[in-house]
C-alpha atoms as a PDB file:
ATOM      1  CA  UNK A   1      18.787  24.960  -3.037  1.00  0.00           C
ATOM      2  CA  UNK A   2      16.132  25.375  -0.199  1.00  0.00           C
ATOM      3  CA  UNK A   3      13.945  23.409   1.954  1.00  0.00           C
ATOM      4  CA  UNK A   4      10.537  24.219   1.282  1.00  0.00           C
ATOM      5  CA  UNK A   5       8.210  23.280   3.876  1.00  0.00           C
ATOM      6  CA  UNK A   6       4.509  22.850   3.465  1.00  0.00           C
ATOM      7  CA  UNK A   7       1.537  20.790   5.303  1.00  0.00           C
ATOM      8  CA  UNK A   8       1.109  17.068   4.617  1.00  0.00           C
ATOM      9  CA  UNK A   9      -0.586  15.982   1.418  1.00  0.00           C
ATOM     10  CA  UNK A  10      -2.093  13.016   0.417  1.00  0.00           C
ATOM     11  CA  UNK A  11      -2.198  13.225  -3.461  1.00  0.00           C
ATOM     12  CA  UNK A  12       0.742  14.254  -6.184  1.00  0.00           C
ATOM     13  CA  UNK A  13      -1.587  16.853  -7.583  1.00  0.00           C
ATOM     14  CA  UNK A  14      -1.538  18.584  -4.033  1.00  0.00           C
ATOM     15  CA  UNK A  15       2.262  18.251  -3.424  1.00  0.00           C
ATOM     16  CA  UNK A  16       2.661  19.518  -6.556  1.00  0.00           C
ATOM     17  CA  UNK A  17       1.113  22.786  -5.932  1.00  0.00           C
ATOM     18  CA  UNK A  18       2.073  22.967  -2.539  1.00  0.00           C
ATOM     19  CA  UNK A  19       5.647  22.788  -4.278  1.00  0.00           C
ATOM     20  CA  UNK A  20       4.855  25.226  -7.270  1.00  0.00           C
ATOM     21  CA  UNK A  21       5.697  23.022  -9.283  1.00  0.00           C
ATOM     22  CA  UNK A  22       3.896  21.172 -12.669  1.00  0.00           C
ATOM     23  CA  UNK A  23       2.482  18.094 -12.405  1.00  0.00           C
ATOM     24  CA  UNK A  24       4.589  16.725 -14.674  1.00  0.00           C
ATOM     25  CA  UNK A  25       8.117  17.438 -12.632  1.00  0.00           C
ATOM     26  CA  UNK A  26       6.684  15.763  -9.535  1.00  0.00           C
ATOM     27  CA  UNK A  27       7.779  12.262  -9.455  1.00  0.00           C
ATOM     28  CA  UNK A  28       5.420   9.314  -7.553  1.00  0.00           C
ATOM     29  CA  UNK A  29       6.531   5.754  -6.457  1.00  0.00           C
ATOM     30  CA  UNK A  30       4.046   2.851  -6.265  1.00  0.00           C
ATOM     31  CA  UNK A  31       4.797  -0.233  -4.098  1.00  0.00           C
ATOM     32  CA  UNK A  32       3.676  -3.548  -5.951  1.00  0.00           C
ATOM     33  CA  UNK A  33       4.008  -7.400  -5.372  1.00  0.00           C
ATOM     34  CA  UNK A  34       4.693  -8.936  -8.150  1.00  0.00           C
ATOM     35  CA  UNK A  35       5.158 -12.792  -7.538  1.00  0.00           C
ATOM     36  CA  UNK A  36       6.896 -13.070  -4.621  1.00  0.00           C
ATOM     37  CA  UNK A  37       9.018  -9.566  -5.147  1.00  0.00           C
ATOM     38  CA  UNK A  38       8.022  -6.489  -3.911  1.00  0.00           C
ATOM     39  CA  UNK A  39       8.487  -3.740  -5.815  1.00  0.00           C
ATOM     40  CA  UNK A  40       8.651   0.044  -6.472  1.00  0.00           C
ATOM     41  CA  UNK A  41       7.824   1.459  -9.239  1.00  0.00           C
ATOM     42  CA  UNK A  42       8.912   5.747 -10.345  1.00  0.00           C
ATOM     43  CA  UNK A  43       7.668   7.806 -12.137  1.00  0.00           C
ATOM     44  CA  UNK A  44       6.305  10.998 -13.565  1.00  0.00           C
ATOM     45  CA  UNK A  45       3.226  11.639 -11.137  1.00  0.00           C
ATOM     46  CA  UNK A  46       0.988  12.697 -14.344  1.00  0.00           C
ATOM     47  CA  UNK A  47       1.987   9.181 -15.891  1.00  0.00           C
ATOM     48  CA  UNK A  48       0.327   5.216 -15.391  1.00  0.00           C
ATOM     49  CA  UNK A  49       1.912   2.425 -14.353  1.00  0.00           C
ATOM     50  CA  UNK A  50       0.844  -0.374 -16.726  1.00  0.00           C
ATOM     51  CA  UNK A  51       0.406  -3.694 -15.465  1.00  0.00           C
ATOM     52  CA  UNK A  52       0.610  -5.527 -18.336  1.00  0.00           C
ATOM     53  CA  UNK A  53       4.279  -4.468 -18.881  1.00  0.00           C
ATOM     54  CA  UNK A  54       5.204  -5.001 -15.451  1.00  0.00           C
ATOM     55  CA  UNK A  55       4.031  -8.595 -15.963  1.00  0.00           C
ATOM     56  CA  UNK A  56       6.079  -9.035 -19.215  1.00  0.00           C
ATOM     57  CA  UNK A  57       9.072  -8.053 -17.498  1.00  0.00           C
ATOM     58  CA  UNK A  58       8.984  -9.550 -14.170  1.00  0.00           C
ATOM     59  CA  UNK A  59       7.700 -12.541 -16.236  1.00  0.00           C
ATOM     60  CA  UNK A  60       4.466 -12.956 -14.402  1.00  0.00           C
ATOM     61  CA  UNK A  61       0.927 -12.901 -14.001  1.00  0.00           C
ATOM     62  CA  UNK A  62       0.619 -11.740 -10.297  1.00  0.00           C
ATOM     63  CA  UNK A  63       0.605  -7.997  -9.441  1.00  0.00           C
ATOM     64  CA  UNK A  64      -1.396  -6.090  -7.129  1.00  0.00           C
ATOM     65  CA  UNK A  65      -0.659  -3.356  -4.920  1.00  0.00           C
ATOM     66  CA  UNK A  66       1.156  -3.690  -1.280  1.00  0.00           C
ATOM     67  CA  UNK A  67      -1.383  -4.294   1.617  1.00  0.00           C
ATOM     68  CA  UNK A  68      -2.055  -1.822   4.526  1.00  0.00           C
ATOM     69  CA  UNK A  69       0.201  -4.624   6.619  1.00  0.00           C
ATOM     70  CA  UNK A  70       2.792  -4.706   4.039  1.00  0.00           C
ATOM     71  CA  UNK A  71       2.988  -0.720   3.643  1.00  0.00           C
ATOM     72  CA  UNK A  72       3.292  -0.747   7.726  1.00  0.00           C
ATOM     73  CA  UNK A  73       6.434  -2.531   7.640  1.00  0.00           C
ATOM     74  CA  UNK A  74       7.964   0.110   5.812  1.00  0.00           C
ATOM     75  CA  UNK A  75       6.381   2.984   8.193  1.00  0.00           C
ATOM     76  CA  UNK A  76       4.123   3.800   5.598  1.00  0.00           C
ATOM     77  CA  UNK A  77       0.769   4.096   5.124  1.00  0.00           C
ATOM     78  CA  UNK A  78      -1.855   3.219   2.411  1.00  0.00           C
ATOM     79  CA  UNK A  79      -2.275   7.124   1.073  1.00  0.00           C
ATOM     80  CA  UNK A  80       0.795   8.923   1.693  1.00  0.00           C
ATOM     81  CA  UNK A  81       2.693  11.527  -0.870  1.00  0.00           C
ATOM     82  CA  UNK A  82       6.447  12.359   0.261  1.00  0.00           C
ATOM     83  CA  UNK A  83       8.146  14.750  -1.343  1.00  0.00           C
ATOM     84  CA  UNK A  84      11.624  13.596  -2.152  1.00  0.00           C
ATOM     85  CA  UNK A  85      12.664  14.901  -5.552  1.00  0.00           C
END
């Protein structure tokens, strides 16, 4: 394996061609709150989280997205890809 090293990107569509790579083998993660838990969510970049299952199993009507204060505790910002996989 090698380390492939390319400027910053902000969307999975970018990292994904900065990796040569399809769209659909770069993954994403999505940081929700749902109820009180905070959450991540993976998967295929070229896929949709859907809130309505996330409700059904967390049991709950509350989701939304972390805030810019919520990301920060993590080091993270609000638009940020990182290529892990």
């Amino acid at each position: 394996m090698s380390i492939l090293h390319h400027n910053p990107v902000i969307t999975c569509a970018e990292a994904a061609m900065a990796r040569r790579i399809s769209i659909d083998e770069e993954l994403k993660t999505v940081l929700l709150k749902v109820s009180y838990r905070k959450v991540s969510v993976h998967l295929k970049a070229s896929e949709k989280i859907y809130s309505k299952a996330i409700r059904k199993l967390f049991r709950s009507k509350h989701i939304r997205f972390l805030t810019s204060d919520e990301l920060r505790d993590y080091n993270l910002e609000k638009v940020e890809s990182v290529s892990w996989n």
